[in-house]
N, C-alpha and C. Protein backbone atom coordinates (compact mmCIF):
# COMPACT_ATOMS: atom_id res chain seq x y z
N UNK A 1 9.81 -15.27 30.39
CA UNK A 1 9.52 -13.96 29.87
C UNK A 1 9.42 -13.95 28.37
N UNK A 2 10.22 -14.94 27.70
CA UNK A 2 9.86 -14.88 26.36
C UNK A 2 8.73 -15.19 25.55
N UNK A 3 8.69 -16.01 24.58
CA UNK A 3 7.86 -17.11 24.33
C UNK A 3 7.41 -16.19 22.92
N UNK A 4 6.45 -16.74 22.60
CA UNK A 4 6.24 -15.87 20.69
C UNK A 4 5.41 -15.12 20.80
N UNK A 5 6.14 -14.01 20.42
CA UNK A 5 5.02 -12.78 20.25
C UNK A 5 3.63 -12.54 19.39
N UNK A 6 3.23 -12.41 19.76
CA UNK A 6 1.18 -12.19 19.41
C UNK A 6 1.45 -11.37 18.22
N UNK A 7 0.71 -11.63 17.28
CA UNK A 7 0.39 -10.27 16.33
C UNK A 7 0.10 -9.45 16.82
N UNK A 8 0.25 -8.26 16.25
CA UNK A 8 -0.83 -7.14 16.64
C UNK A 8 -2.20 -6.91 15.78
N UNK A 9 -3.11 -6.45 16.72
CA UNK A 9 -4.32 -6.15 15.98
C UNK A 9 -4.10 -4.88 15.36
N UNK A 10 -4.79 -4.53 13.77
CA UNK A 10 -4.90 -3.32 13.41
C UNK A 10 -5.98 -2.40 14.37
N UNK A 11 -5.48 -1.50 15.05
CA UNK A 11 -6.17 -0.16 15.57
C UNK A 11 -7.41 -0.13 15.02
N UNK A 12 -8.51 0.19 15.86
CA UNK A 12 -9.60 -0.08 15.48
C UNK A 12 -9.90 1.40 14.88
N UNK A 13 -10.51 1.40 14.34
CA UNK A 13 -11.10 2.62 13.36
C UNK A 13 -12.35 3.40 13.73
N UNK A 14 -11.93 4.18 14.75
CA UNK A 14 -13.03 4.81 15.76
C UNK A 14 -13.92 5.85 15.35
N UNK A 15 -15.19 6.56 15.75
CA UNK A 15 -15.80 5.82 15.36
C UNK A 15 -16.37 5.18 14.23
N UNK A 16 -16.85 4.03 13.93
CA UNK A 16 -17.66 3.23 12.81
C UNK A 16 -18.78 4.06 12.94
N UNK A 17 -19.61 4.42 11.67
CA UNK A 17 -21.52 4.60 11.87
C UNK A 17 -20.94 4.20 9.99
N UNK A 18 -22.01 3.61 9.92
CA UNK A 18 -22.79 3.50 8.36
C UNK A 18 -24.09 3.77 8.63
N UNK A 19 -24.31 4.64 7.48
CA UNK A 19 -25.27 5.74 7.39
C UNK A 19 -26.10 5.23 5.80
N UNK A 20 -27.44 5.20 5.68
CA UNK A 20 -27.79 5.16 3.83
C UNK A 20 -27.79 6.79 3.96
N UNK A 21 -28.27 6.98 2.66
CA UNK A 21 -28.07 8.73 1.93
C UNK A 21 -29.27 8.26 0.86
N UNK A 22 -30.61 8.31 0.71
CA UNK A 22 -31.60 7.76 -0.07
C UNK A 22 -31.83 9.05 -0.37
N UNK A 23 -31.86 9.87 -1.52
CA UNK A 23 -31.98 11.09 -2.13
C UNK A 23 -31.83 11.30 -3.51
N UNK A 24 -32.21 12.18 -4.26
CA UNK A 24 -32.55 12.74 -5.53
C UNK A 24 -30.98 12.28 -6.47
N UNK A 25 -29.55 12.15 -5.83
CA UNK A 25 -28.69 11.88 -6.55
C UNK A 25 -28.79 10.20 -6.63
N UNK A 26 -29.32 9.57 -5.50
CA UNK A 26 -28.90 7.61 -5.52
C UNK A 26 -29.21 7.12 -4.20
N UNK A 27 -28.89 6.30 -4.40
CA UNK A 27 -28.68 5.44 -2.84
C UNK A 27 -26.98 5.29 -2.68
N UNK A 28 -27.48 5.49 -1.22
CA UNK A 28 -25.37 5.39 -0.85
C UNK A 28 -25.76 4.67 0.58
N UNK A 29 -24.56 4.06 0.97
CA UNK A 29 -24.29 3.11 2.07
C UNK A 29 -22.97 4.27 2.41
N UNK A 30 -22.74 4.76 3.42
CA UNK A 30 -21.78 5.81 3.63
C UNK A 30 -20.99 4.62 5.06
N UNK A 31 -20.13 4.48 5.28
CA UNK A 31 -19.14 3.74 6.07
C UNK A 31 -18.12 5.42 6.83
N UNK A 32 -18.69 5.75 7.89
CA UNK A 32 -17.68 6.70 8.59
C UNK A 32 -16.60 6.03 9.24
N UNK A 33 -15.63 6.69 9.04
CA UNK A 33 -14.53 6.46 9.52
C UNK A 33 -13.18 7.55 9.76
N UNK A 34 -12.89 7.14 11.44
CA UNK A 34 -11.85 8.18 11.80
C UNK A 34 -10.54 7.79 12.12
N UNK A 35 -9.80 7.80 11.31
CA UNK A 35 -8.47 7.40 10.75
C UNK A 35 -7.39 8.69 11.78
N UNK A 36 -6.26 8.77 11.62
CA UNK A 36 -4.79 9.76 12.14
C UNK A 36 -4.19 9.71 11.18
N UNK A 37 -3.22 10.64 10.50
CA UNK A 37 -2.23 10.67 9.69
C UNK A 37 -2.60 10.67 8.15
N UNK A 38 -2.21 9.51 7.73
CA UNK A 38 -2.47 9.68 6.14
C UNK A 38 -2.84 8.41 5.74
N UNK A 39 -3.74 8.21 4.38
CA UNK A 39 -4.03 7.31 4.46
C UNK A 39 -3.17 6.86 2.70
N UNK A 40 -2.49 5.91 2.49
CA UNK A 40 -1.47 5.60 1.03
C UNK A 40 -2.18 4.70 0.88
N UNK A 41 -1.99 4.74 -1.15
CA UNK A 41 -2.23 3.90 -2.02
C UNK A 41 -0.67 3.18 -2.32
N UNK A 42 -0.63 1.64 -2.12
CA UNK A 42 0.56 0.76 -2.90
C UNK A 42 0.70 0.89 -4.14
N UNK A 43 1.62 0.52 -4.85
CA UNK A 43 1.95 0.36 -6.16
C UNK A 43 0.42 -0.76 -7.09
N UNK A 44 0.26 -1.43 -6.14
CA UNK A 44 -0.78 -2.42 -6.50
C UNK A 44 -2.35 -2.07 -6.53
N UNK A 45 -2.21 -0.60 -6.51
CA UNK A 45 -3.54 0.15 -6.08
C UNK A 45 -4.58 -0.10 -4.33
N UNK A 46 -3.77 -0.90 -3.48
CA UNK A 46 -4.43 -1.08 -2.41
C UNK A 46 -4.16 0.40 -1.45
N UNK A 47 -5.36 0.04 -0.51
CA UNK A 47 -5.15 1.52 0.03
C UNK A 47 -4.85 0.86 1.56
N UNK A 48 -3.98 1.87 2.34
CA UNK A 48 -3.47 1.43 3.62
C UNK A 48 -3.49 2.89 4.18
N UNK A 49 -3.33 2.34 5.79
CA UNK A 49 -3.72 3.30 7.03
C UNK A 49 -2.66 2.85 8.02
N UNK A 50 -1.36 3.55 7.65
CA UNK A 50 0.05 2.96 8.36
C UNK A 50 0.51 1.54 7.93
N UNK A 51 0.09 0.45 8.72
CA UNK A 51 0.70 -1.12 8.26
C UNK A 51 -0.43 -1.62 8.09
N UNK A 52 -1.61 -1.42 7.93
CA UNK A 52 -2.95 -1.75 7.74
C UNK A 52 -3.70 -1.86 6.84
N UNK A 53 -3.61 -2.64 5.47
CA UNK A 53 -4.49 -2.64 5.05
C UNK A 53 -5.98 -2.52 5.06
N UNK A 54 -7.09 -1.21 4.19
CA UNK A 54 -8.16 -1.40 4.49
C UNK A 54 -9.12 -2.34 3.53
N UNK A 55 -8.22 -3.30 3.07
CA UNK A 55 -9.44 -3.96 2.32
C UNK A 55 -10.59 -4.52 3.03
N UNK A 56 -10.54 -5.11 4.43
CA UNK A 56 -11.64 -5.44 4.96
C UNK A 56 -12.61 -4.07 4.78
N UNK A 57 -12.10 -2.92 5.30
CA UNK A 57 -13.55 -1.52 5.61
C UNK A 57 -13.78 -1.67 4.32
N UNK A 58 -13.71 -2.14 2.91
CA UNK A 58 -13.21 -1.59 1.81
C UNK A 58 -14.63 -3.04 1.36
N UNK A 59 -14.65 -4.06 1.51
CA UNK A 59 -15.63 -5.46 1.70
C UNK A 59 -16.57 -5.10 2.49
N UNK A 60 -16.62 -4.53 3.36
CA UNK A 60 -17.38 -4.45 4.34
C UNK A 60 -18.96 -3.70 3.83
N UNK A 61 -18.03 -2.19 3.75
CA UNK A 61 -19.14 -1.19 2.96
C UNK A 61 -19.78 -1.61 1.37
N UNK A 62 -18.98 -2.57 0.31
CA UNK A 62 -19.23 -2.59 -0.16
C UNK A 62 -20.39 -4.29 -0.07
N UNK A 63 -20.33 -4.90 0.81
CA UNK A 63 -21.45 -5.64 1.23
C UNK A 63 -22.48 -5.28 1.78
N UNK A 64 -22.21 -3.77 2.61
CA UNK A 64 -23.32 -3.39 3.15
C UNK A 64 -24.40 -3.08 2.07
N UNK A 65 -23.54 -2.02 0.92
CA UNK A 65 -24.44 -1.98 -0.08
C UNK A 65 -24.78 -2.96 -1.02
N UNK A 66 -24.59 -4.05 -1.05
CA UNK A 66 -25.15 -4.98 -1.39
C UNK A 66 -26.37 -5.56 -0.88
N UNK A 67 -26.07 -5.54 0.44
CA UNK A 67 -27.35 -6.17 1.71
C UNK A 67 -28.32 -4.62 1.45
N UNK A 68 -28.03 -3.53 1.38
CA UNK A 68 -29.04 -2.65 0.94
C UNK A 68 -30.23 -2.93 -0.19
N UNK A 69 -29.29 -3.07 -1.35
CA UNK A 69 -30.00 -3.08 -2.56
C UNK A 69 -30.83 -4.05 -2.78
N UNK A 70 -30.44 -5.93 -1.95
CA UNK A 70 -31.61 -6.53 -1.74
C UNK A 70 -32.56 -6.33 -0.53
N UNK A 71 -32.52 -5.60 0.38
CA UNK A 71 -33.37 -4.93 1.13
C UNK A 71 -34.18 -3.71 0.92
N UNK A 72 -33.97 -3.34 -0.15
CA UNK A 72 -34.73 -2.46 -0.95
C UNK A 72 -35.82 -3.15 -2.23
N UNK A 73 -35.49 -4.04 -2.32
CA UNK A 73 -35.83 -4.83 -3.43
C UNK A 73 -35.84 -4.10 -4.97
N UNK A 74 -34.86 -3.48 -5.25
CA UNK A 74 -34.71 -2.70 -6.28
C UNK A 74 -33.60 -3.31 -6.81
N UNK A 75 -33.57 -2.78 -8.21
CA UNK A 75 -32.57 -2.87 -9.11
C UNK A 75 -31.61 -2.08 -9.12
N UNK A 76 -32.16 -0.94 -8.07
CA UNK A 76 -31.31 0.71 -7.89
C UNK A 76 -29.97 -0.17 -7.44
N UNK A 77 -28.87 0.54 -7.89
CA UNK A 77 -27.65 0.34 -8.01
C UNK A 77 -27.54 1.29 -6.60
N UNK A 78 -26.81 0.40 -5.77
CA UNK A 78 -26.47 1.37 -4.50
C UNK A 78 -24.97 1.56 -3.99
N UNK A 79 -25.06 2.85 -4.00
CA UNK A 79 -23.32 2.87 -3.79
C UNK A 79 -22.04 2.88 -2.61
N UNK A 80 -21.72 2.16 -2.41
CA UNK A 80 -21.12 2.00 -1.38
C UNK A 80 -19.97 3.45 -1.00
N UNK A 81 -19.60 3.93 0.27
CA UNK A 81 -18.89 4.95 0.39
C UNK A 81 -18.02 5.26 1.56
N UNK A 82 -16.71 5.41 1.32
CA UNK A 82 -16.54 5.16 2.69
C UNK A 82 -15.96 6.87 3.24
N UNK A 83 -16.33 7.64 4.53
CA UNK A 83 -16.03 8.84 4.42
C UNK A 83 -15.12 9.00 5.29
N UNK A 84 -13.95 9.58 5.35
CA UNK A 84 -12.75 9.63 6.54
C UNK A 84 -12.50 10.71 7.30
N UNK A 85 -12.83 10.64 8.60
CA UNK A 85 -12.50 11.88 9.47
C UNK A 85 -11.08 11.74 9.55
N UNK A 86 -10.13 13.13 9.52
CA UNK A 86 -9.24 12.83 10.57
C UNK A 86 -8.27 12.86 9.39
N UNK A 87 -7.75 11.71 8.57
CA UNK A 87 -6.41 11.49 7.46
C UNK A 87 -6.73 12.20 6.50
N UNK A 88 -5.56 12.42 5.66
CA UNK A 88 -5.41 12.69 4.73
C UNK A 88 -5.64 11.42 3.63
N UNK A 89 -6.46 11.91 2.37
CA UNK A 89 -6.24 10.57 1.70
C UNK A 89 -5.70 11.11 0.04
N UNK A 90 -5.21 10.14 -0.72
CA UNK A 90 -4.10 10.53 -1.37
C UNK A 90 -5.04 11.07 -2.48
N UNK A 91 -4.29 11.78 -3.33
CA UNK A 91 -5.25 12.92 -4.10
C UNK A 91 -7.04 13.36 -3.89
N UNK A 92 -7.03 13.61 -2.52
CA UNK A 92 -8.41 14.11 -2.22
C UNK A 92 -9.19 12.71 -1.86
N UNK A 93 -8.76 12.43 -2.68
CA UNK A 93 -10.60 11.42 -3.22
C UNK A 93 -10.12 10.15 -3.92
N UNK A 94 -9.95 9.16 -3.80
CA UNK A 94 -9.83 7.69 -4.90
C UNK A 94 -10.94 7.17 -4.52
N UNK A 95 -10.48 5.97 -5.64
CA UNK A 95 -11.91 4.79 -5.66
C UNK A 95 -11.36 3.67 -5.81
N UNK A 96 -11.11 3.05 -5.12
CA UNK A 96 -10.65 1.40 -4.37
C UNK A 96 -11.29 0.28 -4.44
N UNK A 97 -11.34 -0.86 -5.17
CA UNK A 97 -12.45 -1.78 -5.96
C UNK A 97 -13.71 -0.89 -5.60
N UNK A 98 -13.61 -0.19 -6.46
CA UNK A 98 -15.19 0.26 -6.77
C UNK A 98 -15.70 1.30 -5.85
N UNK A 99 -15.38 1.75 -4.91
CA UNK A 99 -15.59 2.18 -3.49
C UNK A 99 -14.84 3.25 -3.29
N UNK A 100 -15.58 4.95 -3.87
CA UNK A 100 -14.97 6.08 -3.41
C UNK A 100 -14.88 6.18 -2.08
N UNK A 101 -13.26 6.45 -1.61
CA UNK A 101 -12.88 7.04 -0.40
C UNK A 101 -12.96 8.39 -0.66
N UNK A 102 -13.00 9.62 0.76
CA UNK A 102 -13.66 10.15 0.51
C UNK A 102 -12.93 11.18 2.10
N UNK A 103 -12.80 12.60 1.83
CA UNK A 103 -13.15 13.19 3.17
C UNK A 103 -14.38 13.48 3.76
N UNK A 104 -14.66 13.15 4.81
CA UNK A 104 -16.14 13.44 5.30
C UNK A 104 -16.94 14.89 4.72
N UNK A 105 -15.85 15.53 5.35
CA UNK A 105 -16.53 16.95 5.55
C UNK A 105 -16.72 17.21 3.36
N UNK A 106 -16.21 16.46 2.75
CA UNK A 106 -16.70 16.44 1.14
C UNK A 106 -17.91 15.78 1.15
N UNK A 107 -18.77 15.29 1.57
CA UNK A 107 -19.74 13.98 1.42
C UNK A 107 -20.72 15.31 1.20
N UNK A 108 -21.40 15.91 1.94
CA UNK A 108 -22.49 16.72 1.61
C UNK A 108 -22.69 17.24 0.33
N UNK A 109 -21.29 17.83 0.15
CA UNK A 109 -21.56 18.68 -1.03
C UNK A 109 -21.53 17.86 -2.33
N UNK A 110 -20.62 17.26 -2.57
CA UNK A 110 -20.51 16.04 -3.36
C UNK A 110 -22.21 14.98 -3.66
N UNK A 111 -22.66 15.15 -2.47
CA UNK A 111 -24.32 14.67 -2.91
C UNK A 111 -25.34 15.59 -2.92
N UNK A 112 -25.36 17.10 -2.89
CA UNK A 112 -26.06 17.68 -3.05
C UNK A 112 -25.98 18.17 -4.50
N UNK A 113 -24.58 17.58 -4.80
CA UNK A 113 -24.22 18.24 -6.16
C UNK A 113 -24.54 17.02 -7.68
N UNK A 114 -24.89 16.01 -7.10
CA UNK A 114 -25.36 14.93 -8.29
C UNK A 114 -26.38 14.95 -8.99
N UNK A 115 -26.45 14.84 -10.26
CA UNK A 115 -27.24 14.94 -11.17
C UNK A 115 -28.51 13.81 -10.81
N UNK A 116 -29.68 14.27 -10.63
CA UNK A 116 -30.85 13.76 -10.07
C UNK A 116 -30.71 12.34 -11.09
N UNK A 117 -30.89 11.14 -10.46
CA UNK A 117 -31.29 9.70 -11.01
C UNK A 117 -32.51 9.74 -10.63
N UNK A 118 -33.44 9.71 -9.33
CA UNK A 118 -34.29 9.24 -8.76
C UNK A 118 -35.68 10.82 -8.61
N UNK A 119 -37.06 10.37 -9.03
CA UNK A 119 -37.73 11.56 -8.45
C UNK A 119 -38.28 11.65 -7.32
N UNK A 120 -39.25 12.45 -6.99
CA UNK A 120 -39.81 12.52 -5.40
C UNK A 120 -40.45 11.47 -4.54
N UNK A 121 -41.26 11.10 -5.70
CA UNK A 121 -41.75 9.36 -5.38
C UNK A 121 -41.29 8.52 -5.54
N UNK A 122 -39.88 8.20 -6.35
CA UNK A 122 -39.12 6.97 -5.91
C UNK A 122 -37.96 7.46 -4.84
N UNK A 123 -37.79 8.59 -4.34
CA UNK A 123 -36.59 8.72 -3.23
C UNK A 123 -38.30 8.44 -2.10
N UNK A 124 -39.00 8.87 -1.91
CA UNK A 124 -40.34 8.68 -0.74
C UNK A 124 -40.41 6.88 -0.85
N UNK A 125 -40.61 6.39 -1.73
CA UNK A 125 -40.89 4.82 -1.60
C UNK A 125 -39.66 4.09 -1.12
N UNK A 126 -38.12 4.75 -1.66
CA UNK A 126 -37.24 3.86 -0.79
C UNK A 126 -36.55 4.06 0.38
N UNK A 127 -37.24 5.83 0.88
CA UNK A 127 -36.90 5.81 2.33
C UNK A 127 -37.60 5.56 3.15
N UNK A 128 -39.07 4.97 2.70
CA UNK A 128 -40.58 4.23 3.38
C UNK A 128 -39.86 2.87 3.39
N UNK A 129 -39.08 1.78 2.42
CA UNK A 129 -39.22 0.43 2.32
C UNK A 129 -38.15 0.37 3.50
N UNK A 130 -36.70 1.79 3.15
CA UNK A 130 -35.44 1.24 4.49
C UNK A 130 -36.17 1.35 6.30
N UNK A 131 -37.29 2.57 5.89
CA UNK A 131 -37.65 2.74 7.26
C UNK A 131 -38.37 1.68 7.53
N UNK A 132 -39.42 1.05 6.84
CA UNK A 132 -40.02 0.10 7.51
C UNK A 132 -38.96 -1.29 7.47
N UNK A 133 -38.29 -2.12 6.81
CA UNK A 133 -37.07 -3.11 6.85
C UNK A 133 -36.36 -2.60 8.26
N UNK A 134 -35.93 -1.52 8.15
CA UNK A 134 -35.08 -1.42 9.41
C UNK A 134 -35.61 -0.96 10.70
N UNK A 135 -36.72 -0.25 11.22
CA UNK A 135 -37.29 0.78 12.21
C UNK A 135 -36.16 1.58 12.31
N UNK A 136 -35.98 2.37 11.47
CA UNK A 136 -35.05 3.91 11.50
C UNK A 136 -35.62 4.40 12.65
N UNK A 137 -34.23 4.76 13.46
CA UNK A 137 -34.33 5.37 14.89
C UNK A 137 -34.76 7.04 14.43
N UNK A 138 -35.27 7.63 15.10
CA UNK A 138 -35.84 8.95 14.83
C UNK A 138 -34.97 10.07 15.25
């Protein structure tokens, strides 16, 4: 009956969608995520979800937007984001190597509210290059 106990896996983070956001404020790589409870920053600035570190979701999104920006073939700086259903995260809003966390239900307004980088014909040319690179489902 004994024998050595297994780690545990961290709880998976239900559901995942990464989403782009190609619009008049930037490009964003949005990482959804639905967390329980609260989500703490360590003394060391890492951010955790009970005993869980999220630096992997935290690499993840911010590779996605990486794999964006050379799939765009632009220089556009694309921003990685990760949005949280569900927790609380510690003063609203941080930014975790580089990577605003974020409550979901803030994401809209927060990008409707950015000071235009991009105009009509460069947000049209890079949601033509993701749709054709990817076949965006309709």
């Amino acid at each position: 009956m004994g024998g050595p106990a297994r780690p545990r896996r961290p709880p998976a983070a239900r559901p995942t969608l990464t989403t782009w956001v190609i619009g008049p404020g930037g490009v964003f790589v949005v990482d959804s995520k639905q967390y329980r409870g609260r989500l703490q920053l360590d003394p060391s600035g890492r951010l955790w979800h009970g005993r869980y570190p999220l630096t992997t979701v935290l690499r993840t999104v911010s590779f996605e937007a990486d794999r964006a920006a050379q799939v765009l073939a632009d220089p556009q700086v694309v921003i990685p984001i990760v949005a949280v259903h569900g927790a609380q995260i510690p003063w609203g809003k941080v930014i975790v190597d580089g990577v605003p966390v974020m409550p979901a239900r803030r994401l809209p307004n927060m990008l409707r509210t950015l000071p235009p980088v991009l105009g009509p014909e460069r947000v049209a040319d890079l949601a033509t290059r993701a749709r054709v690179r990817f076949h965006a489902a309709a």
